[in-house]
N, C-alpha and C. Protein backbone atom coordinates (compact mmCIF):
# COMPACT_ATOMS: atom_id res chain seq x y z
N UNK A 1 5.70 40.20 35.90
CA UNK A 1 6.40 39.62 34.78
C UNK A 1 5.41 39.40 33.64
N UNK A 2 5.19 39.48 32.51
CA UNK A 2 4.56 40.05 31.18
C UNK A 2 5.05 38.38 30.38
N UNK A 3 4.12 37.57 30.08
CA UNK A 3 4.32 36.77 29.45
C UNK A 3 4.78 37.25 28.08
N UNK A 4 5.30 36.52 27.39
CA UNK A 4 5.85 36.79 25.96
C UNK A 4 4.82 36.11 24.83
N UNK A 5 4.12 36.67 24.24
CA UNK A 5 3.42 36.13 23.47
C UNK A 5 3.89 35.00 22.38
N UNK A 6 3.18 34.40 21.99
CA UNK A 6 3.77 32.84 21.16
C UNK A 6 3.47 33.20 19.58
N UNK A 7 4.61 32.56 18.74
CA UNK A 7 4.53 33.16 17.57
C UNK A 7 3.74 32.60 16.76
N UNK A 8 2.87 32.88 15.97
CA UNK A 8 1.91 32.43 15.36
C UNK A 8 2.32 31.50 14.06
N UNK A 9 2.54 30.28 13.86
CA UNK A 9 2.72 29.52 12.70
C UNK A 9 2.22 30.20 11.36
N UNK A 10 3.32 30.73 10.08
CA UNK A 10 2.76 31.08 9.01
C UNK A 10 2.43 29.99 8.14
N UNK A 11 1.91 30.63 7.48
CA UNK A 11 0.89 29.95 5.80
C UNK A 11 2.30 29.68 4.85
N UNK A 12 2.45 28.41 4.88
CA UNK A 12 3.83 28.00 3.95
C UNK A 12 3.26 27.49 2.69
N UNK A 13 3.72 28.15 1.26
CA UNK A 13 3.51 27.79 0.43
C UNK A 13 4.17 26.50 -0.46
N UNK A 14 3.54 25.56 -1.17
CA UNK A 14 3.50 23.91 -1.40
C UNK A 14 3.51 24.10 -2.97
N UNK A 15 4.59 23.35 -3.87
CA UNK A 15 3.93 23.06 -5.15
C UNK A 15 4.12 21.55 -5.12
N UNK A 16 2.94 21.64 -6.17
CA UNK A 16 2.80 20.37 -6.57
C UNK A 16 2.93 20.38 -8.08
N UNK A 17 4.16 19.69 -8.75
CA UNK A 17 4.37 19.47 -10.23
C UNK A 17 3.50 18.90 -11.09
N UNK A 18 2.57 18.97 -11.91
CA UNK A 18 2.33 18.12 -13.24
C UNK A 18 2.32 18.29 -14.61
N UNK A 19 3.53 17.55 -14.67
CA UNK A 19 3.96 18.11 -16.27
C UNK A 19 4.33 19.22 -16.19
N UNK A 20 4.07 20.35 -16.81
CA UNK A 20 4.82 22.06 -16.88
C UNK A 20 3.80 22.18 -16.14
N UNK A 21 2.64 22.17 -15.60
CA UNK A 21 1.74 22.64 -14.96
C UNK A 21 2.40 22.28 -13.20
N UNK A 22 2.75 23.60 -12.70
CA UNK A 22 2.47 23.67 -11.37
C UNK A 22 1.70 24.43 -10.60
N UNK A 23 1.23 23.01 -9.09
CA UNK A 23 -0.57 23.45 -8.62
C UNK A 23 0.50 23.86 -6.95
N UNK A 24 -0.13 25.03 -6.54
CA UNK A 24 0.36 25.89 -5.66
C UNK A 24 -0.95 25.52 -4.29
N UNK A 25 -0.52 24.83 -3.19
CA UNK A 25 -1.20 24.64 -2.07
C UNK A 25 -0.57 25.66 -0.89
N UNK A 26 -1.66 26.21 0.14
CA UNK A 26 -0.81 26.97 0.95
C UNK A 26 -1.49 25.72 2.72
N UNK A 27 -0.65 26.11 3.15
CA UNK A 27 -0.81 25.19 4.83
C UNK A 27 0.14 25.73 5.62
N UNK A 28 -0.22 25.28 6.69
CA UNK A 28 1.12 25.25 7.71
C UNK A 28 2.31 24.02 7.63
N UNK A 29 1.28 22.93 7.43
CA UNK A 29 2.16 21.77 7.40
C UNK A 29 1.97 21.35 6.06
N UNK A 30 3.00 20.32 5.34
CA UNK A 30 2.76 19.97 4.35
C UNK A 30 1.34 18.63 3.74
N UNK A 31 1.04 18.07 5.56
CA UNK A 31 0.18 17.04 5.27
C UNK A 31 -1.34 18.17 5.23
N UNK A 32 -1.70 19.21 5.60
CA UNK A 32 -2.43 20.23 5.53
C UNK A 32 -2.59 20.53 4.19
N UNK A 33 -1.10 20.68 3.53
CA UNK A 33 -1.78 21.27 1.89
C UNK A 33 -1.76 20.00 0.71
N UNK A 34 -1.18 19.15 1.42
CA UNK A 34 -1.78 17.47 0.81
C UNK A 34 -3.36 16.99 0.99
N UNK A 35 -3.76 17.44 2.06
CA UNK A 35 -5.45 17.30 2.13
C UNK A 35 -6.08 18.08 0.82
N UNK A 36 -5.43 19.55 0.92
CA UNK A 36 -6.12 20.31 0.04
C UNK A 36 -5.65 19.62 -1.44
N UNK A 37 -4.83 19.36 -1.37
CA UNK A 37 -4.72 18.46 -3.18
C UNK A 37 -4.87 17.09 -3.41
N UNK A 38 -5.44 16.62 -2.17
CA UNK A 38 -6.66 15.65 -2.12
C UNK A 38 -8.18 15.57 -2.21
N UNK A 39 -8.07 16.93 -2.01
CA UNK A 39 -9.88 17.22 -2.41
C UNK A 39 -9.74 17.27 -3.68
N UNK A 40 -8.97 18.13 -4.34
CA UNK A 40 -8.98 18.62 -5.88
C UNK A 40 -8.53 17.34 -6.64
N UNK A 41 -8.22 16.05 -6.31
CA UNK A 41 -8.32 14.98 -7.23
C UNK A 41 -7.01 14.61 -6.99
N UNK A 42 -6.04 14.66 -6.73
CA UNK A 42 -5.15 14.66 -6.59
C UNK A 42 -4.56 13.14 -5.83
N UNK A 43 -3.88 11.99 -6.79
CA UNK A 43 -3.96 10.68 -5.49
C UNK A 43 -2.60 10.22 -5.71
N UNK A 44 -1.30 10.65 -6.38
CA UNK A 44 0.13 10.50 -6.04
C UNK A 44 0.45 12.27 -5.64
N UNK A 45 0.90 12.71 -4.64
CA UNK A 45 1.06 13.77 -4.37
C UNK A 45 2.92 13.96 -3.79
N UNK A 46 3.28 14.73 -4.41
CA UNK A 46 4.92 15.07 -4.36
C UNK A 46 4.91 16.61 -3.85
N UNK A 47 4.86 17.30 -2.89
CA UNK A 47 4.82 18.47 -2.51
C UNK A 47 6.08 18.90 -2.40
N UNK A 48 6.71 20.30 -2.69
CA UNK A 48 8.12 20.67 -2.02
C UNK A 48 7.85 22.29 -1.77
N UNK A 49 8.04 22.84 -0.78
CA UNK A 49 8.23 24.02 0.01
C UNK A 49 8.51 25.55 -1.00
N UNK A 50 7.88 25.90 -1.26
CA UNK A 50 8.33 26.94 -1.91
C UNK A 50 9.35 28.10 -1.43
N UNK A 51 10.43 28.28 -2.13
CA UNK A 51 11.14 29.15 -1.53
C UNK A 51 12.12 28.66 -0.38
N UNK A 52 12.15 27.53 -0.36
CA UNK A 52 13.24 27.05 0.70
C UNK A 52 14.04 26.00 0.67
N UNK A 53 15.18 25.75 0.87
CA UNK A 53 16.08 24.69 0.54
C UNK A 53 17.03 24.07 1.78
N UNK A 54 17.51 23.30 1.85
CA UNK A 54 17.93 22.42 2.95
C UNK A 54 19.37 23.18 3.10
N UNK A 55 20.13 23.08 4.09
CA UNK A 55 21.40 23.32 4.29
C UNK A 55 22.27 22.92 2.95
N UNK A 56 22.27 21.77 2.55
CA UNK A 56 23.49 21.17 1.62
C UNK A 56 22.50 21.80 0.26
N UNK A 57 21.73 22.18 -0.12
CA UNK A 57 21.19 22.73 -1.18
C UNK A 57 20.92 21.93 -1.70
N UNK A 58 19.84 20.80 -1.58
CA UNK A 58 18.58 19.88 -1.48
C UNK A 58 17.63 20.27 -1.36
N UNK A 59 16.51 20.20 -2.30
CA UNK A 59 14.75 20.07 -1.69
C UNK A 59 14.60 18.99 -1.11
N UNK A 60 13.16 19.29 -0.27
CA UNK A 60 12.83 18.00 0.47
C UNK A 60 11.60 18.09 -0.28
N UNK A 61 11.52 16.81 -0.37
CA UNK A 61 10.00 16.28 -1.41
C UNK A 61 9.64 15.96 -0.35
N UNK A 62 7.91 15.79 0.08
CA UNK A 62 7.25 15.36 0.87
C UNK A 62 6.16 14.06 -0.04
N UNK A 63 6.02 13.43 0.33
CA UNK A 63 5.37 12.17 -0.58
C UNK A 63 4.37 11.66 -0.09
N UNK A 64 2.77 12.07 -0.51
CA UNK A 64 1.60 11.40 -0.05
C UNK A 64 0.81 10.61 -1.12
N UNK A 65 0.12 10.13 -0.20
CA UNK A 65 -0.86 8.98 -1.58
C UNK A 65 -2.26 9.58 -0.70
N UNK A 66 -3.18 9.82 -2.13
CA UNK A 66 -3.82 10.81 -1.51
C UNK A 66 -5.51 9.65 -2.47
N UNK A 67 -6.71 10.28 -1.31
CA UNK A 67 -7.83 9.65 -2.09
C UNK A 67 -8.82 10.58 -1.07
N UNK A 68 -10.68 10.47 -1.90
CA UNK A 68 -11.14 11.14 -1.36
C UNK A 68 -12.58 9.82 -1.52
N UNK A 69 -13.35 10.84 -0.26
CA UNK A 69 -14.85 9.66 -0.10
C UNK A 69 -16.17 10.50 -0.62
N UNK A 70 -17.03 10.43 -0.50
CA UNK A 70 -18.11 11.33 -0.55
C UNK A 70 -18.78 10.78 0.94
N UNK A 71 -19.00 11.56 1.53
CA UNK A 71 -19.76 11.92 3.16
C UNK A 71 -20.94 12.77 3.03
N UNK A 72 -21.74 12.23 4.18
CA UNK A 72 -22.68 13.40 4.66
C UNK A 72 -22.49 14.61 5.07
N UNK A 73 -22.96 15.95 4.70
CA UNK A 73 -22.80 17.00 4.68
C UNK A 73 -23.10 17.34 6.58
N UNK A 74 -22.75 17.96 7.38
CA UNK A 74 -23.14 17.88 8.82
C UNK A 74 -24.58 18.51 8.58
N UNK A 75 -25.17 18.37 9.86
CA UNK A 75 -26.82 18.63 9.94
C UNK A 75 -26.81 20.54 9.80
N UNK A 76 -25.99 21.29 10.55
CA UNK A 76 -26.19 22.14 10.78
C UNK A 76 -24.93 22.94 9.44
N UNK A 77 -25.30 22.74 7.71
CA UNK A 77 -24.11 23.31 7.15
C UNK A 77 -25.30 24.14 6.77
N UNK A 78 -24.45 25.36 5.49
CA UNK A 78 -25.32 26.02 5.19
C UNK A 78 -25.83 26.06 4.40
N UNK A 79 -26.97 27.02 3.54
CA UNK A 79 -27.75 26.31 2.61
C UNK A 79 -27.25 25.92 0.97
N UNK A 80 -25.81 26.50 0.78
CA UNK A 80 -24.97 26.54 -0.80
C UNK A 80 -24.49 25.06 -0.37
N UNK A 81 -24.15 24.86 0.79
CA UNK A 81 -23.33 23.51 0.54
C UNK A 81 -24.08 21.91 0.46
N UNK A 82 -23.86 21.09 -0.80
CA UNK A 82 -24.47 20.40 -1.10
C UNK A 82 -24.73 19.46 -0.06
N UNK A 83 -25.15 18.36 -0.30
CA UNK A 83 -26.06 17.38 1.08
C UNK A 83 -24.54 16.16 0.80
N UNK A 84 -24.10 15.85 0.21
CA UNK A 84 -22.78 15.19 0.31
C UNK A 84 -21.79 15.96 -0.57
N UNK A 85 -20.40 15.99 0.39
CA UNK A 85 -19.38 16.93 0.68
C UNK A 85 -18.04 15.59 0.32
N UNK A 86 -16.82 15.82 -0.33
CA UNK A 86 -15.91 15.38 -0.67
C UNK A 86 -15.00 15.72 0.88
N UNK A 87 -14.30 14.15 1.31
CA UNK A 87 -13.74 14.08 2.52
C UNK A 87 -11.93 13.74 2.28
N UNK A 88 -11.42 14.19 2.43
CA UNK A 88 -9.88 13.59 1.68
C UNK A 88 -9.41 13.09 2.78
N UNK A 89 -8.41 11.97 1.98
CA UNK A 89 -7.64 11.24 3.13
C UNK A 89 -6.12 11.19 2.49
N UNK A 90 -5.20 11.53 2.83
CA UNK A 90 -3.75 10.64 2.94
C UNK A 90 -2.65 10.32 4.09
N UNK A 91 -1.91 9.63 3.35
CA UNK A 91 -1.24 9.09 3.97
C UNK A 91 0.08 9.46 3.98
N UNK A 92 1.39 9.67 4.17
CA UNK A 92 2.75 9.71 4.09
C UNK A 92 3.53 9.10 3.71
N UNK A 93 4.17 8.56 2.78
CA UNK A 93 5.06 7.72 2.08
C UNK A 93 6.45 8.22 2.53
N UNK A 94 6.97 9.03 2.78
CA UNK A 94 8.11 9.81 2.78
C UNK A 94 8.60 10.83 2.46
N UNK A 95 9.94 11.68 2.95
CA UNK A 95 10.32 12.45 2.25
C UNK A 95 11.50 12.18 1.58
N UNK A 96 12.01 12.71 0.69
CA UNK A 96 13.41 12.71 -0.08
C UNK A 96 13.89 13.65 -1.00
N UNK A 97 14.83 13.34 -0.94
CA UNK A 97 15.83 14.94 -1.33
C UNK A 97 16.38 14.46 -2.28
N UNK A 98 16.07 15.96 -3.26
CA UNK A 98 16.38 15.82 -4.68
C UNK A 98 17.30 17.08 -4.88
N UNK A 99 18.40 17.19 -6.03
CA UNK A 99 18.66 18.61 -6.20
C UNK A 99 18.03 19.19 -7.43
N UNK A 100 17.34 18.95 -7.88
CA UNK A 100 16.46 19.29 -8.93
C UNK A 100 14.72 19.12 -8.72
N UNK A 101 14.16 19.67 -8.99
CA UNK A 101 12.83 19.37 -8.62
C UNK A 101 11.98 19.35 -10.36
């Protein structure tokens, strides 16, 4: 009997609105591409799914509060990467559904 191989989670694309300017994160999960727009400065974060919409034809907003630290770089990084490295943190506030984004 031949196991069935397991499907590999894709790269889901994330925007994030500001002003007319929208910033495009890719992840699997949405708290994944909230890290990444927590490094880039980013500390009210409203993410919604690109390309996909809920049954009743709703987005789902995903809602983080986002901040970053400066850390020690690990002992063994390599030689471009500076000696303290930007660490992001958030958190989850919620999601909610809008029909307009």
């Amino acid at each position: 009997m031949a196991k069935k191989a397991k499907k590999k989670a894709e790269v889901k694309y994330y925007e994030l609105k500001k002003g007319k300017v929208k910033h495009i994160f890719t992840g699997k999960t949405p708290r994944q591409a909230a890290l990444k727009a927590a490094t880039r400065g980013f500390t009210e974060i409203k993410l919604r799914e690109r390309g996909r919409r809920n049954k009743d034809g709703t987005y789902s907003i995903h809602s983080f509060a986002g901040s970053t630290k400066m850390v020690e770089a690990p002992a063994d990084r390599p030689s471009w990467l500076p000696a303290k490295v930007k660490k992001p943190k958030v958190s989850k506030k919620g999601v909610e559904r809008v029909k307009k984004f």
